[in-house]
Every structure is written in structure tokens, then in C-alpha cells.
C-alpha atoms as a PDB file:
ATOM      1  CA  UNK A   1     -96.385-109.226  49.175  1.00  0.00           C
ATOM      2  CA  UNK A   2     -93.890-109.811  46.651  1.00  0.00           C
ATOM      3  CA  UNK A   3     -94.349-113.641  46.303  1.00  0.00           C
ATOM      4  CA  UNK A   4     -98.010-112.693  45.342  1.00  0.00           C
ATOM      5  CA  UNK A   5     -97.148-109.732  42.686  1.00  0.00           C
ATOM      6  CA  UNK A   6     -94.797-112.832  41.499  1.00  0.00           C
ATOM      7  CA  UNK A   7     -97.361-115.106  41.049  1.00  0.00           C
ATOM      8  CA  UNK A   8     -99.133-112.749  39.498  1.00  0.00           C
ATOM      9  CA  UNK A   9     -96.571-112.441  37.206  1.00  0.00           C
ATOM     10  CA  UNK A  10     -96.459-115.894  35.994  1.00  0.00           C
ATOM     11  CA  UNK A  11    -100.156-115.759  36.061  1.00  0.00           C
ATOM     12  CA  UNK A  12     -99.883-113.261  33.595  1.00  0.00           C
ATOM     13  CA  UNK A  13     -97.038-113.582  31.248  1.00  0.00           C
ATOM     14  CA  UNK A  14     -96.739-110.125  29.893  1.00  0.00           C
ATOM     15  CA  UNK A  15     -99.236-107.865  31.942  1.00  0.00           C
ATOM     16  CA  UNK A  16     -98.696-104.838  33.364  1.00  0.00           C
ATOM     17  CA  UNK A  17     -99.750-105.753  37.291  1.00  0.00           C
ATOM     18  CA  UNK A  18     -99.970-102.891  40.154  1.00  0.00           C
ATOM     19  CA  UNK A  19    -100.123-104.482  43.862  1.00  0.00           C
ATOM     20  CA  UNK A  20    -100.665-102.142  46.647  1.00  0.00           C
ATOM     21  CA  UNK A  21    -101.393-103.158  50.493  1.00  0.00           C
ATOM     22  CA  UNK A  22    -103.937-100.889  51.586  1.00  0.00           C
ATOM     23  CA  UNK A  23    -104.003-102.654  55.352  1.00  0.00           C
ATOM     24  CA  UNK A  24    -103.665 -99.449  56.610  1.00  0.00           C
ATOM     25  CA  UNK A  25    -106.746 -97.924  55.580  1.00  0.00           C
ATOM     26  CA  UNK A  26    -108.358-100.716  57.831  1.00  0.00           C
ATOM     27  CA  UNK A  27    -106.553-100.661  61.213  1.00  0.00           C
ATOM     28  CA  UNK A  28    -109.136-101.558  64.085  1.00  0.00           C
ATOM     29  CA  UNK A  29    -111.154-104.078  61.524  1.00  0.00           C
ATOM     30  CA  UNK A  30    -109.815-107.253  63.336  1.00  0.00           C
ATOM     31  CA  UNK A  31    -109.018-108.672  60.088  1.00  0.00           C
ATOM     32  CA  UNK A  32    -106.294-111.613  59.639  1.00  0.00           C
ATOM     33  CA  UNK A  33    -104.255-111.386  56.462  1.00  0.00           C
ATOM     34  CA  UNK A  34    -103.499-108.160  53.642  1.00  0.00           C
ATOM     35  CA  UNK A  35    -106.273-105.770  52.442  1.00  0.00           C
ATOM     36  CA  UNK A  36    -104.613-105.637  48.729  1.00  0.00           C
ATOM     37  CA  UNK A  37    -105.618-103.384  45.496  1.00  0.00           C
ATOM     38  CA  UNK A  38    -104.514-104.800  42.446  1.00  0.00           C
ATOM     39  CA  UNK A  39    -104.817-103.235  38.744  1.00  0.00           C
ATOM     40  CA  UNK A  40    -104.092-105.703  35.693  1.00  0.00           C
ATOM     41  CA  UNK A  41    -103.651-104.750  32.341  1.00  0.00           C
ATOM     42  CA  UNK A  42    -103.486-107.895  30.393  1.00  0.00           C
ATOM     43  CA  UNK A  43    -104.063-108.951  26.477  1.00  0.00           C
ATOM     44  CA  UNK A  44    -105.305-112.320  27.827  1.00  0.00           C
ATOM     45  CA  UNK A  45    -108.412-110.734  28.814  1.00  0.00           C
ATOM     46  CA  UNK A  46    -109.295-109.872  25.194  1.00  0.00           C
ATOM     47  CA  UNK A  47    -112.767-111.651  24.804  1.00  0.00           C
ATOM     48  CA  UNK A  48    -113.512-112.493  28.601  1.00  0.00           C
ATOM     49  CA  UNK A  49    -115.896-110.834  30.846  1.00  0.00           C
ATOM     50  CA  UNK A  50    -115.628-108.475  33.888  1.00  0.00           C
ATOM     51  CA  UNK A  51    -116.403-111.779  35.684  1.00  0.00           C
ATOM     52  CA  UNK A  52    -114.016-113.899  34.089  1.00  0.00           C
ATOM     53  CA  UNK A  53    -111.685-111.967  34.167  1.00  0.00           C
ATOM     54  CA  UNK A  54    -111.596-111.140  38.086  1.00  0.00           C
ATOM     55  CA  UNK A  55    -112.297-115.259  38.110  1.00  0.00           C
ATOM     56  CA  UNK A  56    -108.786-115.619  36.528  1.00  0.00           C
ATOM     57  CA  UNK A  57    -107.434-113.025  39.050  1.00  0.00           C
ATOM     58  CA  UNK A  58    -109.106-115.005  41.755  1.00  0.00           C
ATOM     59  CA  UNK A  59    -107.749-118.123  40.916  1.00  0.00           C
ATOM     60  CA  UNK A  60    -104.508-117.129  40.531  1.00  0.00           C
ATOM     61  CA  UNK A  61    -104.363-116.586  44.268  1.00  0.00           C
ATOM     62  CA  UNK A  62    -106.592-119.043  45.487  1.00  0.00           C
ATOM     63  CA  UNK A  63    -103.951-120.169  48.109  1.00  0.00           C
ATOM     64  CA  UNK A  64    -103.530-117.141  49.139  1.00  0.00           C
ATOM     65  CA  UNK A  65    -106.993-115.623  49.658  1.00  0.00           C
ATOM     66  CA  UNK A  66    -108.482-116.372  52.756  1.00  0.00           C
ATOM     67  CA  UNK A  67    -105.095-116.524  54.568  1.00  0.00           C
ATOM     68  CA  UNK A  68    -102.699-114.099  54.099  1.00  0.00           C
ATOM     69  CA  UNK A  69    -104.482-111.824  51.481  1.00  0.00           C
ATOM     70  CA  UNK A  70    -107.665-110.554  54.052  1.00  0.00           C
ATOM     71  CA  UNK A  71    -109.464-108.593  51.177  1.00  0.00           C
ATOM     72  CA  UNK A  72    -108.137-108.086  47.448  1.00  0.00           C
ATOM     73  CA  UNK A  73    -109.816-105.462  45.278  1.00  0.00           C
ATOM     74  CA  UNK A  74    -109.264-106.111  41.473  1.00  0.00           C
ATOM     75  CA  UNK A  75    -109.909-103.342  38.458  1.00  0.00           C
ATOM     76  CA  UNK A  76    -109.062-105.448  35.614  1.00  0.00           C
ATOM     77  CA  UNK A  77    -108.373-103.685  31.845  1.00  0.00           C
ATOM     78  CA  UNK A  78    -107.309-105.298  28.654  1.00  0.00           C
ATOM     79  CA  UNK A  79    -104.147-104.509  27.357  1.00  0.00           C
END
């Protein structure tokens, strides 16, 4: 989990980022990879929508997504 909060970090120079694994609230749901809640405040966001914004999240951790990261949840606010 902590290479992804750091390439959220570089993602988002400057952002305040929250990453929580929330796996737990989904034992016995067969899933491969990390159920993840993440909360970005970011001044990047400034003139984007909801959509883009969770777009940018998104392709952040493309890699990631699919494999290890099972389910990510994303509030997105701009700083």
C-alpha cells in the first residue's frame, strides 16, 4: 500500500492524499487484490469535473487497478 499512496504522491505534487485499505470490511467476497478508500485534496483539480477528476485518480493507478488494488473508492475535493 505504500508504493500506491507514493505514486499518488507524485501524481499529485502537493495534495493532501488519505489511503486506507478497507479489505476487511469485505472478507468472504472472493476478491483478488485491496478494497482501498482514498480522499484527495488537490489544487490541480481547480476547473475539472467530478469525472475528470476521479479520471486523473484512475489513471494514476492504472497498473495497479485490476491487480493488486480489487476496488478503490475515490472522494475527490479541490484544495
Amino acid at each position: 500500500m505504500d508504493q500506491i499512496l507514493q505514486k499518488l504522491e507524485y501524481a499529485f505534487p502537493g495534495a493532501d492524499i488519505e489511503l486506507k485499505n478497507t479489505s476487511s470490511m469485505h472478507i468472504g467476497h472472493n476478491a483478488k487484490g485491496m478494497h482501498l478508500k482514498t480522499i484527495i485534496s488537490y489544487s490541480g483539480f481547480k476547473g475539472k469535473s467530478l469525472i475528470e477528476q476521479h479520471r486523473m485518480v484512475q489513471n494514476a493507478l492504472e497498473a495497479e487497478l485490476g491487480n493488486e488494488i480489487h476496488a478503490l473508492s475515490i472522494k475527490t475535493t479541490i484544495k
